[in-house]
N, C-alpha and C. Protein backbone atom coordinates (compact mmCIF):
# COMPACT_ATOMS: atom_id res chain seq x y z
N UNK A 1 11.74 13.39 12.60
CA UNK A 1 11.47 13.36 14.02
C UNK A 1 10.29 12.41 14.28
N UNK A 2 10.66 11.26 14.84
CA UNK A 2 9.29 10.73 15.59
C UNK A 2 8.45 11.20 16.38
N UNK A 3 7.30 11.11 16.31
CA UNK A 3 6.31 11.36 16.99
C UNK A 3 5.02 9.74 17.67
N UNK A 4 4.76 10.60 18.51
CA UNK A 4 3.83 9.24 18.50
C UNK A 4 2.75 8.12 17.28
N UNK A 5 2.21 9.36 17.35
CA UNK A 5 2.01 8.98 16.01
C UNK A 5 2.51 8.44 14.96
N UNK A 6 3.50 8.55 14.55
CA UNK A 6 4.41 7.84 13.62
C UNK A 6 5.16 6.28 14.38
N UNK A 7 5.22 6.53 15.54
CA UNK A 7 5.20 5.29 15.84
C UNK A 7 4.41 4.77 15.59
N UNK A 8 3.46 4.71 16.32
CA UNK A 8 1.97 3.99 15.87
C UNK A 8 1.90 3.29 14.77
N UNK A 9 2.13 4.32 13.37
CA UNK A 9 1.95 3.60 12.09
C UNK A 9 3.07 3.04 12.12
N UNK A 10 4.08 2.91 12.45
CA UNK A 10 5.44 2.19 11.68
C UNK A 10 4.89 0.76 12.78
N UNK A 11 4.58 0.31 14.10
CA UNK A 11 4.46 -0.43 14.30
C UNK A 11 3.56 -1.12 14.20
N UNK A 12 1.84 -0.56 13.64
CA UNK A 12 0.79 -1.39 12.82
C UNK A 12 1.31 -1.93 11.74
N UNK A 13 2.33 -0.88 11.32
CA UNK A 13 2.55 -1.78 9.58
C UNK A 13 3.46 -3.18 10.04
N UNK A 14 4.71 -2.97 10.94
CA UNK A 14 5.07 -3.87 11.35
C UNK A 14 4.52 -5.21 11.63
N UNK A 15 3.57 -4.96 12.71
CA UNK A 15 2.88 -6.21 13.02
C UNK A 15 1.65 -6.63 12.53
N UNK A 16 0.88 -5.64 11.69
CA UNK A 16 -0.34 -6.37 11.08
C UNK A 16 -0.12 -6.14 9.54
N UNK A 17 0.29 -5.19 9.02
CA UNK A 17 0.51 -4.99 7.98
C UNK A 17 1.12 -6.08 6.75
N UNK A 18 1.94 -7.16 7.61
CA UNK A 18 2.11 -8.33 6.72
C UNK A 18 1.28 -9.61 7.08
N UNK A 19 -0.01 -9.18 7.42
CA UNK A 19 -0.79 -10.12 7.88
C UNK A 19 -1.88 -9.79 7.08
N UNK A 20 -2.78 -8.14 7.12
CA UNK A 20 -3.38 -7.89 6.65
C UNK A 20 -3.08 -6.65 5.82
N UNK A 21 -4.64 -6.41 4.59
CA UNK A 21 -4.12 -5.22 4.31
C UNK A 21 -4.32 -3.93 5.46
N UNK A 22 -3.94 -2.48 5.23
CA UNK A 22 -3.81 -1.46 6.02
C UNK A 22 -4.49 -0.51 5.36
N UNK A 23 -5.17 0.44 5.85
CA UNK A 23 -5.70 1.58 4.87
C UNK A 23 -5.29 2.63 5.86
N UNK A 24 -4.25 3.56 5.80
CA UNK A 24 -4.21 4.90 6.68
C UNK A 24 -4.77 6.06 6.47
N UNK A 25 -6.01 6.80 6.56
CA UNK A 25 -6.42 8.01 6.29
C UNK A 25 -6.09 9.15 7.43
N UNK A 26 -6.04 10.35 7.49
CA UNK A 26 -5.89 11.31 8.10
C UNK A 26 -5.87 12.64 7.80
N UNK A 27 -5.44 13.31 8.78
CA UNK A 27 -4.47 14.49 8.35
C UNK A 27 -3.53 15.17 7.38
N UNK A 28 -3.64 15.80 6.92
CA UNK A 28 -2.21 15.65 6.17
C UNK A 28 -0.90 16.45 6.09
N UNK A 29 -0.28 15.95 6.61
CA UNK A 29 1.29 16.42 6.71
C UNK A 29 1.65 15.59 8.42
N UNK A 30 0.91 14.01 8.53
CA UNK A 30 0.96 13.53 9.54
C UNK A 30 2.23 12.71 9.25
N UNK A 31 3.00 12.51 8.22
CA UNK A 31 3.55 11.30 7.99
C UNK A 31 2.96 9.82 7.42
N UNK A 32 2.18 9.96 7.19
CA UNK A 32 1.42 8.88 6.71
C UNK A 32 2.59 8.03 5.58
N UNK A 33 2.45 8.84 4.05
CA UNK A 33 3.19 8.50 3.04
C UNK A 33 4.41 8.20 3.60
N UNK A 34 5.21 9.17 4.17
CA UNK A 34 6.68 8.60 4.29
C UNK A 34 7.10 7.52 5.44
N UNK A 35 6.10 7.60 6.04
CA UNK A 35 6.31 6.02 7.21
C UNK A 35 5.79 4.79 6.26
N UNK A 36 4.74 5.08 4.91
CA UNK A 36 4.52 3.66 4.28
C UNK A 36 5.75 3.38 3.05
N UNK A 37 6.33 4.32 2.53
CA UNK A 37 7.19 4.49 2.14
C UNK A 37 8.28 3.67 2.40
N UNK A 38 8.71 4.37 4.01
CA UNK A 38 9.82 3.47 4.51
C UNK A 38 10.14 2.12 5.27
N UNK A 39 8.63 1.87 5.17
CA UNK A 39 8.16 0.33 5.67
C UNK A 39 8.36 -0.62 3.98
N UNK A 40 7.99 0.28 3.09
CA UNK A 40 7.90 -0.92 1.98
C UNK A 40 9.70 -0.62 1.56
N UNK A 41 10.40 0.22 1.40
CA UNK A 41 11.34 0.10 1.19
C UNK A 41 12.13 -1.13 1.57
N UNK A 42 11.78 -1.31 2.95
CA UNK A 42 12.25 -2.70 3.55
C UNK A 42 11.93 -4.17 2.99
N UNK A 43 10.60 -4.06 2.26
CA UNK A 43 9.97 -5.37 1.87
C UNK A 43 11.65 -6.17 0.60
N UNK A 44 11.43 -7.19 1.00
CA UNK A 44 11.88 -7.85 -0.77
C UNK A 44 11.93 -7.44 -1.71
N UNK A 45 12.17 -6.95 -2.93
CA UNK A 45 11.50 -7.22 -4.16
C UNK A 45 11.20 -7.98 -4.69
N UNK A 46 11.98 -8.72 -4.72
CA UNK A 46 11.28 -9.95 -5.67
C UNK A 46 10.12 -10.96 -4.74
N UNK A 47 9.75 -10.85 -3.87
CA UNK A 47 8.44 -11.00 -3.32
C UNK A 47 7.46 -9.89 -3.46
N UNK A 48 7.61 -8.71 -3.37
CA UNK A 48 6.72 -8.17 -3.55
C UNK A 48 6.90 -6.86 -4.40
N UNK A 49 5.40 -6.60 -4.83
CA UNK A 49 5.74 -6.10 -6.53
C UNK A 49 4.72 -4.19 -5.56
N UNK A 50 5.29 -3.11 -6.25
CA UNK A 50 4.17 -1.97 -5.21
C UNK A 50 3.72 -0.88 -6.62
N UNK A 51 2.83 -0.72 -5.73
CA UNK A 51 1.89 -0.24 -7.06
C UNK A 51 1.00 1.03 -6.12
N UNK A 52 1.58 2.25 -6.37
CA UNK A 52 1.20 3.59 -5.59
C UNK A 52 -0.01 3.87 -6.57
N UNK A 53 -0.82 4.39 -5.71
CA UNK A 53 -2.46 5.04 -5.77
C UNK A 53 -2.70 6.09 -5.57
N UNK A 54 -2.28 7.25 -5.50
CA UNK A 54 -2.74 8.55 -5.23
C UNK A 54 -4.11 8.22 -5.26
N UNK A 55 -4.62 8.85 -4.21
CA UNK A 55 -6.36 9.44 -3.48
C UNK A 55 -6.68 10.42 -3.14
N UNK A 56 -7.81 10.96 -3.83
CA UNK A 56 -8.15 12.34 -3.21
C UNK A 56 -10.05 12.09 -2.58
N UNK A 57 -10.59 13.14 -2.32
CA UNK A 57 -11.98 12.99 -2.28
C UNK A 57 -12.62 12.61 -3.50
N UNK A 58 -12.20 12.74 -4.55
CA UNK A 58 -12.91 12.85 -6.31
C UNK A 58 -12.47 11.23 -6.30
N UNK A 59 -11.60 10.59 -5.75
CA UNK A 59 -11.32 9.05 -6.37
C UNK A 59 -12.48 8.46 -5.90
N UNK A 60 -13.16 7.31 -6.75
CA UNK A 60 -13.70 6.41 -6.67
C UNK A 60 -14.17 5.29 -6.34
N UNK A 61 -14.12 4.39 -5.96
CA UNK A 61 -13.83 2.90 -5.38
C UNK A 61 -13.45 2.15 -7.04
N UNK A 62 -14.36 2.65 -8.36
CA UNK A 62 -14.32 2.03 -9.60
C UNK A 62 -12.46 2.45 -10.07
N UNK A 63 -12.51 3.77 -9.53
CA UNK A 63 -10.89 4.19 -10.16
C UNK A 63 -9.72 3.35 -9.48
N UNK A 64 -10.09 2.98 -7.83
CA UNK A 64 -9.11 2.12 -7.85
C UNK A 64 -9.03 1.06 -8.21
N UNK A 65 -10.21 0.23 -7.93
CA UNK A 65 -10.37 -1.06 -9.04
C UNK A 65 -9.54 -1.00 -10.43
N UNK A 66 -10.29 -0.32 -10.85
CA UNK A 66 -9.40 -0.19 -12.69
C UNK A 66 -7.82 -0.37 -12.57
N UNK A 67 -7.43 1.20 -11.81
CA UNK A 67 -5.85 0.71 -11.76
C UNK A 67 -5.48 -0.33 -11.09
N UNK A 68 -6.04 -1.04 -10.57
CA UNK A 68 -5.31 -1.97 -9.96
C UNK A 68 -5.54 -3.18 -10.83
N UNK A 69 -6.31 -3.35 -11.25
CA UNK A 69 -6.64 -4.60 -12.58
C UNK A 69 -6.13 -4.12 -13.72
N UNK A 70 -5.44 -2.81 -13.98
CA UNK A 70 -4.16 -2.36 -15.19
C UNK A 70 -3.08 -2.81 -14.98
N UNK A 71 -2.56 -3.24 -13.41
CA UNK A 71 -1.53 -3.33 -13.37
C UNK A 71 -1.39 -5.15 -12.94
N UNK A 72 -2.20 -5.57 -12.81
CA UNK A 72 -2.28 -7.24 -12.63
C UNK A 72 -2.62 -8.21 -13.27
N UNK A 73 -2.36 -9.28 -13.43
CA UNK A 73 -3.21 -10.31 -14.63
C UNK A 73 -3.35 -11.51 -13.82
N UNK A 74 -4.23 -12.13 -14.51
CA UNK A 74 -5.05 -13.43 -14.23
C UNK A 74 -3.71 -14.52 -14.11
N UNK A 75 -2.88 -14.97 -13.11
CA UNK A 75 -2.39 -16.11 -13.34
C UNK A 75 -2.65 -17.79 -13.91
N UNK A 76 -3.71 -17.79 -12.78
CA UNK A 76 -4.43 -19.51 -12.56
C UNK A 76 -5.53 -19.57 -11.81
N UNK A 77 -6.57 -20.25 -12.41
CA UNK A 77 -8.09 -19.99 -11.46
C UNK A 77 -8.53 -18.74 -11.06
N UNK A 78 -8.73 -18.16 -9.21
CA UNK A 78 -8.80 -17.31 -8.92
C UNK A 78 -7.14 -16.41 -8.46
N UNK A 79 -6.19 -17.40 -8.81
CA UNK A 79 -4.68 -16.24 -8.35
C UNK A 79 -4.55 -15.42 -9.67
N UNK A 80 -4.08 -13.90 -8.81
CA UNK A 80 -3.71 -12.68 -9.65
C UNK A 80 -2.42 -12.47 -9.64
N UNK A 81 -1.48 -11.85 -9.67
CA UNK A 81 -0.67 -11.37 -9.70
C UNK A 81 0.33 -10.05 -10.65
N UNK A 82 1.04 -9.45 -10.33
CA UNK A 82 2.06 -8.58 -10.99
C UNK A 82 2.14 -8.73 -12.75
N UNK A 83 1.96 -7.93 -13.25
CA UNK A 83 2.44 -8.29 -14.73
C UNK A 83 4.05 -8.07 -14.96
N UNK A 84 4.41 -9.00 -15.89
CA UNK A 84 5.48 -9.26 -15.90
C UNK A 84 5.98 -7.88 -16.14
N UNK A 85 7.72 -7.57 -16.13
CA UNK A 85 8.11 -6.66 -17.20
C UNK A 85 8.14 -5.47 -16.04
């Protein structure tokens, strides 16, 4: 069931979301996950590679760093990208 709210996010992700990144915090049991869910479902794959983060209050700023530099490598100069595989 839509709600306003869930509009909201499905049409930030829409229109800024492939512009910039998005960070949604809230409530929970607002829809958050399953409206980002069904926005990336839509993306490409082979343009774009997704890499889920579970967050709680105990996560870090260092813990997401880490996983996210586990799951990427140094291409060329300063570009990163997806590890193969």
């Amino acid at each position: 069931v839509q709600t306003k709210a869930t509009a909201i996010l499905q049409n930030m992700l829409q229109q800024v979301g492939p512009l910039r990144p998005l960070m949604f915090a809230g409530e929970s049991g607002t829809r958050k996950t399953s409206t980002i869910e069904s926005f990336v479902a839509t993306l490409r794959q082979e343009a774009f590679s997704r890499l889920d983060i579970k967050m709680s209050c105990r996560t870090s700023s260092l813990d997401v760093q880490r996983n996210i530099e586990a799951n990427i490598e140094k291409v060329t100069g300063n570009i990163y990208g997806a590890r193969n595989g």
